[in-house]
PDB file of N, CA and C in Angstrom:
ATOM      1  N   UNK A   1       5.934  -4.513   7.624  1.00  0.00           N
ATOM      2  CA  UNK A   1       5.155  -5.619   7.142  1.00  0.00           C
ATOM      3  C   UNK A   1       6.071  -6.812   6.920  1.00  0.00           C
ATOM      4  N   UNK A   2       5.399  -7.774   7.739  1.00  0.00           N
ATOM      5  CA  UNK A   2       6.252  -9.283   6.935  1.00  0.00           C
ATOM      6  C   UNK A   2       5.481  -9.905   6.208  1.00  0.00           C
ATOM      7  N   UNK A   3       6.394 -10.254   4.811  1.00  0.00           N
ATOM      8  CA  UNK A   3       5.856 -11.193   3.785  1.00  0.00           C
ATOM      9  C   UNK A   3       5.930 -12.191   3.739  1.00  0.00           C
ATOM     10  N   UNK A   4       5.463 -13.043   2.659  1.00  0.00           N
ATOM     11  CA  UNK A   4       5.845 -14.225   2.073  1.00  0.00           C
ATOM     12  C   UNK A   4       6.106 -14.432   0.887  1.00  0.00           C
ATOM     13  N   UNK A   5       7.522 -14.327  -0.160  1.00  0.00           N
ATOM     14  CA  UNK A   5       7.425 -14.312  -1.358  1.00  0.00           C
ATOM     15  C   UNK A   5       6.061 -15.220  -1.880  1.00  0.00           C
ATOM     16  N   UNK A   6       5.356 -15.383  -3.308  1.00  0.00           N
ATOM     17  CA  UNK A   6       4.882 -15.794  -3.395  1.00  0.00           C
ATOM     18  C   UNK A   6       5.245 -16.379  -5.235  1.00  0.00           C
ATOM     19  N   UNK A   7       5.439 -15.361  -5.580  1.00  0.00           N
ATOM     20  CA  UNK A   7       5.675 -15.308  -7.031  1.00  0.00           C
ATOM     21  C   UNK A   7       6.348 -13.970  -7.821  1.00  0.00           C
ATOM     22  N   UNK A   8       7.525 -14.135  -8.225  1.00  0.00           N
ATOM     23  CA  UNK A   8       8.324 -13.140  -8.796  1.00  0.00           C
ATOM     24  C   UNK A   8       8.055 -13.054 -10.522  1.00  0.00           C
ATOM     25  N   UNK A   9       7.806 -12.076 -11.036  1.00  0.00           N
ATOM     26  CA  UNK A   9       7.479 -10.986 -12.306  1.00  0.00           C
ATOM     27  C   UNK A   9       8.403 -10.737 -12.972  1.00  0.00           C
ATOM     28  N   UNK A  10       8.585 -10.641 -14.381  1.00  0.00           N
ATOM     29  CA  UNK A  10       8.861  -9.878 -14.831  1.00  0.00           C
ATOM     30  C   UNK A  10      10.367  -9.535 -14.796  1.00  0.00           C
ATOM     31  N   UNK A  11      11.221 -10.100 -14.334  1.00  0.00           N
ATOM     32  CA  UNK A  11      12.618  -9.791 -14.148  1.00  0.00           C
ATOM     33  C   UNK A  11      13.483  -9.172 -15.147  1.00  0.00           C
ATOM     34  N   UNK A  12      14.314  -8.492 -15.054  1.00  0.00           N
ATOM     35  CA  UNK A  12      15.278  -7.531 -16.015  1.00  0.00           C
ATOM     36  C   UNK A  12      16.599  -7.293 -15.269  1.00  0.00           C
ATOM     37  N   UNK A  13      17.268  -6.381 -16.156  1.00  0.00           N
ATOM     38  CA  UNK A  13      18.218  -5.663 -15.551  1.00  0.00           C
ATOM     39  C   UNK A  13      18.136  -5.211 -14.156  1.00  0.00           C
ATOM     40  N   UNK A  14      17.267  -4.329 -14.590  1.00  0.00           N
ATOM     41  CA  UNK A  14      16.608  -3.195 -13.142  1.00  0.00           C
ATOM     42  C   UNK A  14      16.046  -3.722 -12.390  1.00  0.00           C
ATOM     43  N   UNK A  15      15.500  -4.894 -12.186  1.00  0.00           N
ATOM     44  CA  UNK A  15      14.537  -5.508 -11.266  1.00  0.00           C
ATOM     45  C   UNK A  15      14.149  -6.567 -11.531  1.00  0.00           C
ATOM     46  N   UNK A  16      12.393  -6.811 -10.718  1.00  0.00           N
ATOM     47  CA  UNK A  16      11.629  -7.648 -10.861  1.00  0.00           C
ATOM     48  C   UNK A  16      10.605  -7.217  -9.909  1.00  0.00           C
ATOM     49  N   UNK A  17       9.293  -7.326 -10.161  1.00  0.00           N
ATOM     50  CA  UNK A  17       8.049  -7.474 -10.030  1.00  0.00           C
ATOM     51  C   UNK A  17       7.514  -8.596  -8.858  1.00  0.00           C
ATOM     52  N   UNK A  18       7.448  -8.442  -7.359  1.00  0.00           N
ATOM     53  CA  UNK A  18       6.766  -9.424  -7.067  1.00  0.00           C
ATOM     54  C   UNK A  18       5.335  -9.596  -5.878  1.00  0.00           C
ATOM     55  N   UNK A  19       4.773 -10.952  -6.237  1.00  0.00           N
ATOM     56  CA  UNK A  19       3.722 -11.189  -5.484  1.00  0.00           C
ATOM     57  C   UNK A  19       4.140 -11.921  -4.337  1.00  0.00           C
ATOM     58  N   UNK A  20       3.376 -11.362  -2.901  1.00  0.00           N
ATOM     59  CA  UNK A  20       3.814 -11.132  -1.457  1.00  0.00           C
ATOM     60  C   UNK A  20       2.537 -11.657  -1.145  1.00  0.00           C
ATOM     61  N   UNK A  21       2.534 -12.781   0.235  1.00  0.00           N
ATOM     62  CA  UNK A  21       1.092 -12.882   1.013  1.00  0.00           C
ATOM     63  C   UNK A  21       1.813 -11.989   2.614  1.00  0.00           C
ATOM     64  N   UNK A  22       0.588 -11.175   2.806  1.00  0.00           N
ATOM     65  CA  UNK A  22       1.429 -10.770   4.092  1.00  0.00           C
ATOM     66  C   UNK A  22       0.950 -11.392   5.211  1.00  0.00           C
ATOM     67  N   UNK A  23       2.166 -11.762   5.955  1.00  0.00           N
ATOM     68  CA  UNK A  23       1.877 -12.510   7.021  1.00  0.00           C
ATOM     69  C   UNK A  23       1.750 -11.733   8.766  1.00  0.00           C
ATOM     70  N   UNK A  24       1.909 -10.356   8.619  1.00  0.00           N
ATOM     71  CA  UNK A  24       2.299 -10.057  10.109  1.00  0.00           C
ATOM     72  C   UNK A  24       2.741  -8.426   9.884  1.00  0.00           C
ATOM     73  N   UNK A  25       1.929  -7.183  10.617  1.00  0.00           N
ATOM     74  CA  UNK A  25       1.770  -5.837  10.469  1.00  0.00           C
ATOM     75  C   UNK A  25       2.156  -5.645  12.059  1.00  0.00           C
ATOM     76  N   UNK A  26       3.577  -4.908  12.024  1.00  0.00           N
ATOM     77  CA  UNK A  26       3.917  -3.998  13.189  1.00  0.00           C
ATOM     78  C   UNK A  26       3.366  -2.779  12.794  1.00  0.00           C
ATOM     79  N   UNK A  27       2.944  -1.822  13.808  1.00  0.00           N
ATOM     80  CA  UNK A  27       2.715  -0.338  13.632  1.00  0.00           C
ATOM     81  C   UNK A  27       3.123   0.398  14.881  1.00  0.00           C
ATOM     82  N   UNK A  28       3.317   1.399  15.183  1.00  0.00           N
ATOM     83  CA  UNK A  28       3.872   2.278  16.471  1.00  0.00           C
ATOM     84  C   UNK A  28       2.301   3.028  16.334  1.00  0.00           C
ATOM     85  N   UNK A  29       2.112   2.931  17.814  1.00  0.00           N
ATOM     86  CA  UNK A  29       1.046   3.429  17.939  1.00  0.00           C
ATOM     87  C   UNK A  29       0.961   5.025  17.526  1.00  0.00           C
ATOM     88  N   UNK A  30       1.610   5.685  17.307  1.00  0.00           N
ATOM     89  CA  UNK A  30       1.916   7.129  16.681  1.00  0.00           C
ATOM     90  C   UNK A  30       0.723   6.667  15.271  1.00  0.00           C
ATOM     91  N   UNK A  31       0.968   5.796  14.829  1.00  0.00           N
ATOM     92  CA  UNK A  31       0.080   6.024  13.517  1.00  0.00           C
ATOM     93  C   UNK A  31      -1.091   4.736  13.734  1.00  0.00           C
ATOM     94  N   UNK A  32      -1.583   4.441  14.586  1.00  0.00           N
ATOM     95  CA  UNK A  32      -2.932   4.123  15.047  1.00  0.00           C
ATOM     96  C   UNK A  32      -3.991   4.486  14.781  1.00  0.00           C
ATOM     97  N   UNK A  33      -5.309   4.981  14.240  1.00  0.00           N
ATOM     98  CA  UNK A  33      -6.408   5.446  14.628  1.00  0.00           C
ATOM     99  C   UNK A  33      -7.375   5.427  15.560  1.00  0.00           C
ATOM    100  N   UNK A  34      -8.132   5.932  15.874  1.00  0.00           N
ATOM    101  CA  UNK A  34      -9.110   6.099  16.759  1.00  0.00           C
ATOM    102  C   UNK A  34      -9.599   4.853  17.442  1.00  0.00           C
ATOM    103  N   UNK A  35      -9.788   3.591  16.016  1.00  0.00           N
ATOM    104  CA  UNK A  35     -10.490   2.317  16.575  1.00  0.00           C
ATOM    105  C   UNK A  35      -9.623   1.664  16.686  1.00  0.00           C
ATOM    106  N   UNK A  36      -7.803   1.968  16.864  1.00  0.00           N
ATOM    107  CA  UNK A  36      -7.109   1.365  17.355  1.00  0.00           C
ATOM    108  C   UNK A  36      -5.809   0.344  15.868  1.00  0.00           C
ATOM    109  N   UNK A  37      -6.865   0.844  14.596  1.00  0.00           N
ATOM    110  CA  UNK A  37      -5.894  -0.006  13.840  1.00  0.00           C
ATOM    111  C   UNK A  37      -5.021   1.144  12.938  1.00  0.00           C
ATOM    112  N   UNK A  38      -4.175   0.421  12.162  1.00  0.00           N
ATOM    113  CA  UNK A  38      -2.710   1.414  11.146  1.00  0.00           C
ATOM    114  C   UNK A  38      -3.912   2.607  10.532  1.00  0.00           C
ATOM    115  N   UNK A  39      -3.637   3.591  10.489  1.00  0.00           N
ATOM    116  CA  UNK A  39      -4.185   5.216   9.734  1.00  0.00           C
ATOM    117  C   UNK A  39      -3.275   5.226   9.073  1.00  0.00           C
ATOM    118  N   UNK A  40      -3.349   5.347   7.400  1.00  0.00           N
ATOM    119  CA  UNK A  40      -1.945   5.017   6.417  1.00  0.00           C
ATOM    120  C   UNK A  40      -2.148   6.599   6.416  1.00  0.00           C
ATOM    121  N   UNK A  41      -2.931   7.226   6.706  1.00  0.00           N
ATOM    122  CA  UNK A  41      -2.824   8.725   6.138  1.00  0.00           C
ATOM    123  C   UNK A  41      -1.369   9.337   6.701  1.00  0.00           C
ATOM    124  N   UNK A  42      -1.657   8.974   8.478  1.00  0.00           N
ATOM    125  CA  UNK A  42      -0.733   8.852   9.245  1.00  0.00           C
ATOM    126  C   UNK A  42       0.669   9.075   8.954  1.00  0.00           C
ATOM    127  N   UNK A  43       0.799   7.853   8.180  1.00  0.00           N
ATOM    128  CA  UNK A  43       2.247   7.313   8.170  1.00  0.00           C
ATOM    129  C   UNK A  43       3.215   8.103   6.753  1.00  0.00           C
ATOM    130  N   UNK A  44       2.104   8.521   6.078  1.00  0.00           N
ATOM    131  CA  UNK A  44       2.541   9.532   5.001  1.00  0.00           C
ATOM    132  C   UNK A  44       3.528   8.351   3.828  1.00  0.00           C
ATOM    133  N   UNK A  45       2.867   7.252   3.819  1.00  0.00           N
ATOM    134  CA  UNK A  45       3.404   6.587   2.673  1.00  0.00           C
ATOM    135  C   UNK A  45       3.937   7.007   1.320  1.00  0.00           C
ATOM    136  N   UNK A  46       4.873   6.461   0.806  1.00  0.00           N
ATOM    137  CA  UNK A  46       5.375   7.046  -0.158  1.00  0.00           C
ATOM    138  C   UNK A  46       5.309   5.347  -0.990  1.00  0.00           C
ATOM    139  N   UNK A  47       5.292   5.529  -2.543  1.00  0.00           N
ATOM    140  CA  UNK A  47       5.108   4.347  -3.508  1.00  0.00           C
ATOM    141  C   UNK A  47       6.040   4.666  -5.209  1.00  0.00           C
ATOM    142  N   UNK A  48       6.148   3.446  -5.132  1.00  0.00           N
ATOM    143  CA  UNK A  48       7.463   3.441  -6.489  1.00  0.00           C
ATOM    144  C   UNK A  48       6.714   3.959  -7.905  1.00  0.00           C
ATOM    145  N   UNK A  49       6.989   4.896  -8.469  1.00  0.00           N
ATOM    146  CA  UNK A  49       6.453   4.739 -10.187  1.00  0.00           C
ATOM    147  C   UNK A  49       7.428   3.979 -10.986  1.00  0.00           C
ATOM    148  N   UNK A  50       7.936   2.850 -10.991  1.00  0.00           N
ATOM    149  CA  UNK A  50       8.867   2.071 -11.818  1.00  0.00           C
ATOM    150  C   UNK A  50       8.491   2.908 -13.793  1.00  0.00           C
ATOM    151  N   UNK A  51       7.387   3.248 -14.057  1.00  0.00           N
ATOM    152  CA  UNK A  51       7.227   4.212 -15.212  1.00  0.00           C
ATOM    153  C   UNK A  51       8.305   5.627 -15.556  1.00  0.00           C
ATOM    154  N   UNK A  52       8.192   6.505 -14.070  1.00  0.00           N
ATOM    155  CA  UNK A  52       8.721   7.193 -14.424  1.00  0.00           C
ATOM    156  C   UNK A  52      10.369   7.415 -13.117  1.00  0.00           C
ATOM    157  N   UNK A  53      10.455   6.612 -12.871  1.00  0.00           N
ATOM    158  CA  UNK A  53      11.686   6.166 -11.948  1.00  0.00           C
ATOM    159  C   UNK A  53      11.410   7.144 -10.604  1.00  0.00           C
ATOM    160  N   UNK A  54      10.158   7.782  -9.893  1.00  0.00           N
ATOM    161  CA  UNK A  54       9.842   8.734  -9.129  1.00  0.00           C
ATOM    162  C   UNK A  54       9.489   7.848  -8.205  1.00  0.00           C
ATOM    163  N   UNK A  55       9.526   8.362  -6.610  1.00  0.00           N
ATOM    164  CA  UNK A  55       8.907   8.043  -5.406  1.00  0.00           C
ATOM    165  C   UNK A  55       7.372   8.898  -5.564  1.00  0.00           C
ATOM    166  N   UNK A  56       6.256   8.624  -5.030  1.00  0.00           N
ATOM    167  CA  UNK A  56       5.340   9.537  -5.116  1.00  0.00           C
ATOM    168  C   UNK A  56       4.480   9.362  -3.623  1.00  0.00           C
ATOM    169  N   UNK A  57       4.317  10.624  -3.421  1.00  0.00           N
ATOM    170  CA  UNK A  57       3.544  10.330  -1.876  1.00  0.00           C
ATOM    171  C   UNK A  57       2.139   9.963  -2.024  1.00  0.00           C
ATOM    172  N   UNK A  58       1.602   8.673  -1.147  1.00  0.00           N
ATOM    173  CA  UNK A  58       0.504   8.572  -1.125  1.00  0.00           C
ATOM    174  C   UNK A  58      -0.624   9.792  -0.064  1.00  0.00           C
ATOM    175  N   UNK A  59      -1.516  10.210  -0.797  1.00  0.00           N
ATOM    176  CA  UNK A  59      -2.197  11.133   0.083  1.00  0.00           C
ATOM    177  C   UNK A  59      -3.834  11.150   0.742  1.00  0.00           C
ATOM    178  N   UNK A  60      -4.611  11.751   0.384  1.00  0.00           N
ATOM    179  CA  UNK A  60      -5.441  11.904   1.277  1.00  0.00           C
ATOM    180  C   UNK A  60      -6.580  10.814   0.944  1.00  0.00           C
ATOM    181  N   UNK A  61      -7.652  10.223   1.920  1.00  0.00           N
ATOM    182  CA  UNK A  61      -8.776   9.263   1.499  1.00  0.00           C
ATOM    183  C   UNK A  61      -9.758   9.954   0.683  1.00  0.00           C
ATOM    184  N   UNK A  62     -10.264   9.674  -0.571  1.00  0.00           N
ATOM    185  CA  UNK A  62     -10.897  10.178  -1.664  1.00  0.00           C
ATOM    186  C   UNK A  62     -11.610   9.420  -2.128  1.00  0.00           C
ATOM    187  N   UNK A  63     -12.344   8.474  -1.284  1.00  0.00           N
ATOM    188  CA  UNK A  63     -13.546   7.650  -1.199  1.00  0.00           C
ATOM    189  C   UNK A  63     -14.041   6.304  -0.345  1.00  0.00           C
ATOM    190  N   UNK A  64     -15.090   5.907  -0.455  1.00  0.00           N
ATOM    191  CA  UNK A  64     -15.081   4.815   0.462  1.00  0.00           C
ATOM    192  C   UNK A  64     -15.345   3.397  -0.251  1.00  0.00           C
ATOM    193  N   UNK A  65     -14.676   2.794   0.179  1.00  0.00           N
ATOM    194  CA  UNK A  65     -14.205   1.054  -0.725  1.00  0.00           C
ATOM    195  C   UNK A  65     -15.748   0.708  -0.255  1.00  0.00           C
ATOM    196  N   UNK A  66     -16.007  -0.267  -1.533  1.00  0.00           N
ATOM    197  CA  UNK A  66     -17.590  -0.634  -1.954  1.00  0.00           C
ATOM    198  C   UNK A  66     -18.539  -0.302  -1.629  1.00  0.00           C
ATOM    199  N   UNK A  67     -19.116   0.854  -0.818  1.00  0.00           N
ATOM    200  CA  UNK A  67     -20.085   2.213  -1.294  1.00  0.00           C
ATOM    201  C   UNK A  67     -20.152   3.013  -2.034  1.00  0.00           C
ATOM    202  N   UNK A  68     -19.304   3.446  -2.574  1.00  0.00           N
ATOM    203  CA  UNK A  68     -19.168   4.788  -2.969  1.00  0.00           C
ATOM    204  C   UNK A  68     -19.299   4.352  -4.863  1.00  0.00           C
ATOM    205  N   UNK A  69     -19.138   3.445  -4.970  1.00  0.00           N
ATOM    206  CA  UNK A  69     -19.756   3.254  -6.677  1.00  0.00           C
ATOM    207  C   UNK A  69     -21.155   2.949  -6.550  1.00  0.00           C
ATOM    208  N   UNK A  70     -22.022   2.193  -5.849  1.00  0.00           N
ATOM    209  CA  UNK A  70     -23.071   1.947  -5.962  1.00  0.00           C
ATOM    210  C   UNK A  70     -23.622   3.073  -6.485  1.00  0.00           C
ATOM    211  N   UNK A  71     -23.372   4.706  -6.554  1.00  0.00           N
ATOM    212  CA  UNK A  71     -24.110   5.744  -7.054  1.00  0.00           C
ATOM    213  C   UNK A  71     -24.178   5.478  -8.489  1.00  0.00           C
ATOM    214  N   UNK A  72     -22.960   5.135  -8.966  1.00  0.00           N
ATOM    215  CA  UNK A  72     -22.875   4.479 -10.437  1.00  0.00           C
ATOM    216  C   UNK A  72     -23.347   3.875 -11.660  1.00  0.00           C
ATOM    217  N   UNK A  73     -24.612   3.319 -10.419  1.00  0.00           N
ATOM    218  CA  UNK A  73     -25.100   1.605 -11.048  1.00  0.00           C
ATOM    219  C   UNK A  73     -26.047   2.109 -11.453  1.00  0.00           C
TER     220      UNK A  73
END
């Protein structure tokens, strides 16, 4: 992924916190889907817990973005 800084957080010792506009997504077609765009399942992402200083793997799809609450309402 290429970014664009946008706005940096929170700074410390250990770090800083920041906001990114993304400008531009390479993918290898190895992790493509069916209709041709990135399958993150694919790619077996991994994400920071800055809480507990752990990498944690992102895993399986466990719902569908703005359907799946309407049962809710």
């Amino acid at each position: 992924m290429e970014c664009r800084i946008k706005e940096k957080l929170y700074e410390s010792e250990s770090g800083y916190y920041i906001i990114a506009e993304i400008i531009n997504i390479v993918c290898d077609e190895k992790y493509l889907a069916k209709d041709g765009k990135p399958d993150v399942e694919k790619m077996r992402l991994i994400t920071f817990d800055p809480i507990h200083n752990a990498y944690i793997a992102l895993g399986d799809k466990v719902g569908n973005a703005f359907s799946d609450g309407n049962a809710l309402k």
